[in-house]
Protein backbone atom coordinates (compact mmCIF):
# COMPACT_ATOMS: atom_id res chain seq x y z
CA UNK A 1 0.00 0.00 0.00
CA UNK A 2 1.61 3.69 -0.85
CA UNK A 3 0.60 6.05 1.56
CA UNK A 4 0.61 9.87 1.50
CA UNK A 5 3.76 10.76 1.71
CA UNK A 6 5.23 8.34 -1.38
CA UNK A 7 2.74 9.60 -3.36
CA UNK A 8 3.79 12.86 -2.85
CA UNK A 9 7.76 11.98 -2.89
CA UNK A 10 6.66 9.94 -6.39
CA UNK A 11 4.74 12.90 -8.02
CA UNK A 12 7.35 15.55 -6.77
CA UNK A 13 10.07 13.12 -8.65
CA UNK A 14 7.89 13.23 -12.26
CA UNK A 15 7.48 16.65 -11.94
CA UNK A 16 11.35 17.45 -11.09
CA UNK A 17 11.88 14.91 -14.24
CA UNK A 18 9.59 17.05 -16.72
CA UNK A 19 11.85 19.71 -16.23
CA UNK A 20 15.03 17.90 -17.05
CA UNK A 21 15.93 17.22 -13.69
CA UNK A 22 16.41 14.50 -11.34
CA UNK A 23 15.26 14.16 -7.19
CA UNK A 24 18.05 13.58 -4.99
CA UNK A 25 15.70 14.42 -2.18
CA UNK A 26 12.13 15.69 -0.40
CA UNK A 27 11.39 16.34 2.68
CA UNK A 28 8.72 18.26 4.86
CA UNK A 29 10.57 20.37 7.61
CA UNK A 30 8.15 21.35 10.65
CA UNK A 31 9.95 24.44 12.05
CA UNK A 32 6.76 25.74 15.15
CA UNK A 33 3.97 26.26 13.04
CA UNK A 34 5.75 26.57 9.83
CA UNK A 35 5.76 23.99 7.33
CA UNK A 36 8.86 23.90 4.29
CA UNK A 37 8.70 21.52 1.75
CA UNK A 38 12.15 21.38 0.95
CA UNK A 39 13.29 19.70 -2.58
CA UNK A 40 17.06 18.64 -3.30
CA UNK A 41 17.68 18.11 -7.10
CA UNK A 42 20.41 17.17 -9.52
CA UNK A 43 20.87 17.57 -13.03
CA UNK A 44 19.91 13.96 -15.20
CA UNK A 45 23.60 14.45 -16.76
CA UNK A 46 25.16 13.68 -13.38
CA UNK A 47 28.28 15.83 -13.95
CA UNK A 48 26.57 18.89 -14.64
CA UNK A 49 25.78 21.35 -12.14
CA UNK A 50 22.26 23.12 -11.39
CA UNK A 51 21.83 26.53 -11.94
CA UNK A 52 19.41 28.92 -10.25
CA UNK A 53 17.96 28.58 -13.49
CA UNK A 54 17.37 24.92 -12.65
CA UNK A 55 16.00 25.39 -9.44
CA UNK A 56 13.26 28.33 -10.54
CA UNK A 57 12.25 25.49 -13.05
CA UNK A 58 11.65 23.44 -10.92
CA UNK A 59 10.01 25.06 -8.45
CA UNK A 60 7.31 26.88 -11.17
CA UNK A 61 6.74 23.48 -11.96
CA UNK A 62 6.02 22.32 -8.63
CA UNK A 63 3.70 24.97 -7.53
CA UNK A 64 1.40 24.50 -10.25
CA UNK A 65 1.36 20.59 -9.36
CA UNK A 66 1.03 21.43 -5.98
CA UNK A 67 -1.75 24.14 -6.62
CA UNK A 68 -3.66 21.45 -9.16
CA UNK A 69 -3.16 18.17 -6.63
CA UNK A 70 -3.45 19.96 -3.52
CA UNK A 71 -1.40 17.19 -1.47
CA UNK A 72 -0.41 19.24 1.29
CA UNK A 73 -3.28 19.77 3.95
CA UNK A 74 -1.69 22.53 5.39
CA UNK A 75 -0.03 26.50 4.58
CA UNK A 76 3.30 25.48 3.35
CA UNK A 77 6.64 27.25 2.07
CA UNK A 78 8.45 25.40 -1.26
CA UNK A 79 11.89 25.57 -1.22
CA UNK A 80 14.22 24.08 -4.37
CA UNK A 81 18.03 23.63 -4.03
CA UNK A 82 21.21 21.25 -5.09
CA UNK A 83 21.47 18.94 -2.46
CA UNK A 84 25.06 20.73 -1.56
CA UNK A 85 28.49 18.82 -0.40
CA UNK A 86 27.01 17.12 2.20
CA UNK A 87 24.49 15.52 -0.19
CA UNK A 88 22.29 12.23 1.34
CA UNK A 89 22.61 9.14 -0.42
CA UNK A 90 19.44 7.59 -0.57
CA UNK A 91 19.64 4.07 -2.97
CA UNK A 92 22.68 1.73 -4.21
CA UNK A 93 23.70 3.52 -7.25
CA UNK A 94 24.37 6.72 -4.89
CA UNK A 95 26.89 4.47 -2.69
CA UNK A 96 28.39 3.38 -6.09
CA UNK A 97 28.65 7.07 -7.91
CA UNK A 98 30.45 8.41 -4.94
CA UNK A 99 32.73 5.40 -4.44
CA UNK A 100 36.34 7.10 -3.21
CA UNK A 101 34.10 9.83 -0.92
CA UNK A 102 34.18 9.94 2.74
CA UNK A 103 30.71 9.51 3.79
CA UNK A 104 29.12 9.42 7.13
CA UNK A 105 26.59 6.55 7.69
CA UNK A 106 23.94 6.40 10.37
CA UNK A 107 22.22 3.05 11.52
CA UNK A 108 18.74 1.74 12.18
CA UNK A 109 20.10 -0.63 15.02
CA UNK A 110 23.60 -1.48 16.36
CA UNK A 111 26.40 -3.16 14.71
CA UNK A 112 29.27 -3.83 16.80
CA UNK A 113 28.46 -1.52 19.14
CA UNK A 114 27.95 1.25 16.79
CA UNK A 115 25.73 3.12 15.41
CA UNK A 116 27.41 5.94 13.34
CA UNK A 117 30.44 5.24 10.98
CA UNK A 118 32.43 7.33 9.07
CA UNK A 119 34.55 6.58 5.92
CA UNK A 120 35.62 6.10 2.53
CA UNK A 121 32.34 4.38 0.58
CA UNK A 122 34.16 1.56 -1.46
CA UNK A 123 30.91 1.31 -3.30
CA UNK A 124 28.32 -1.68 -3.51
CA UNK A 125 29.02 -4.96 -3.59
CA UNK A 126 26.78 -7.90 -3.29
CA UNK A 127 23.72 -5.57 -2.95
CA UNK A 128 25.55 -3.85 0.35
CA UNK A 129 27.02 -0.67 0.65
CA UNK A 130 30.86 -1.01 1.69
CA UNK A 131 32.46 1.59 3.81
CA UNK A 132 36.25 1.82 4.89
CA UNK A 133 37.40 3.50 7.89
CA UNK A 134 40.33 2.96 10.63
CA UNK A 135 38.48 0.05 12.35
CA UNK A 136 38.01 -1.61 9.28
CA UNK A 137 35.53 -2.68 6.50
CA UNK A 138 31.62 -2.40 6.73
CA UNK A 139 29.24 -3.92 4.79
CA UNK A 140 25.39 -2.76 5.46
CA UNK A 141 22.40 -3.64 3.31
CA UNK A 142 20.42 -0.50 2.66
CA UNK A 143 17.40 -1.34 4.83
CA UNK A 144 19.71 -0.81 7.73
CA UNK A 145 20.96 2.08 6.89
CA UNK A 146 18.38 5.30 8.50
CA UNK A 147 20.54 8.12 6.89
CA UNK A 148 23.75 8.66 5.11
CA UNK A 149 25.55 11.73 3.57
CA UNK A 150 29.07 12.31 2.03
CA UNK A 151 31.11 14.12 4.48
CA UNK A 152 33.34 16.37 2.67
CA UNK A 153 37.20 17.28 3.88
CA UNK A 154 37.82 20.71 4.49
């Protein structure tokens, strides 16, 4: 069964596509009363970067498919933007595109006493995502993974 919210992430995504774009992420950020629907996005040609261009694209876009499906029961502020260094990685071909990157993983549960790793991603192998850090190798599937970002070196 999809509820709400992937219907929303799903329809945000083909509307982000018509505009030659690609989702790296959605979200709904409760700040008080105020409500931000915030949308990351990426250009389809993965090296290319997005302009500002890009992003007031994509947000006309959005606002008429928001005005049109009305899927937000509430006052809301839209908000489009490249997902920045720190970008999440959300599915396996993320882990493996960034491969080489320092990346900071954060667990569902415990895995040797440890929740939160940091470390080079050595990509995906065997459907898991491999990490490399001083205490060694990690493999994690990417059900048990809650979030994960790269963590760029300043």
């Amino acid at each position: 069964m999809v509820n709400v919210e992937d219907r929303l992430y799903e329809g945000i995504a083909q509307q982000v596509g018509a505009v030659g774009c690609a989702l790296v992420d959605a979200r709904m950020v409760r700040t008080g009363r105020a409500v931000t629907l915030q949308v990351f996005i990426e250009k389809k040609d993965e090296t290319a970067a997005v302009t500002i261009e890009d992003c007031a694209s994509v947000s006309r876009q959005l606002s008429l498919w928001l005005d049109v499906e009305n899927p937000i029961n509430a006052a809301y502020r839209l908000e489009v933007s490249s997902p920045g260094l720190d970008r999440p990685l959300k599915n396996l071909h993320d882990f493996d595109r960034f491969k080489g990157s320092q990346a900071e993983i954060h667990l569902h549960g415990l895995t040797q006493g440890r929740r939160r790793l940091q470390g080079e991603l050595l990509g995906v192998e065997d459907q898991k995502v491999v990490l490399k850090n001083a205490e060694g190798r990690w493999a994690f599937a990417l059900e048990d993974i809650h979030k994960a970002r790269l963590a760029p070196q300043w």
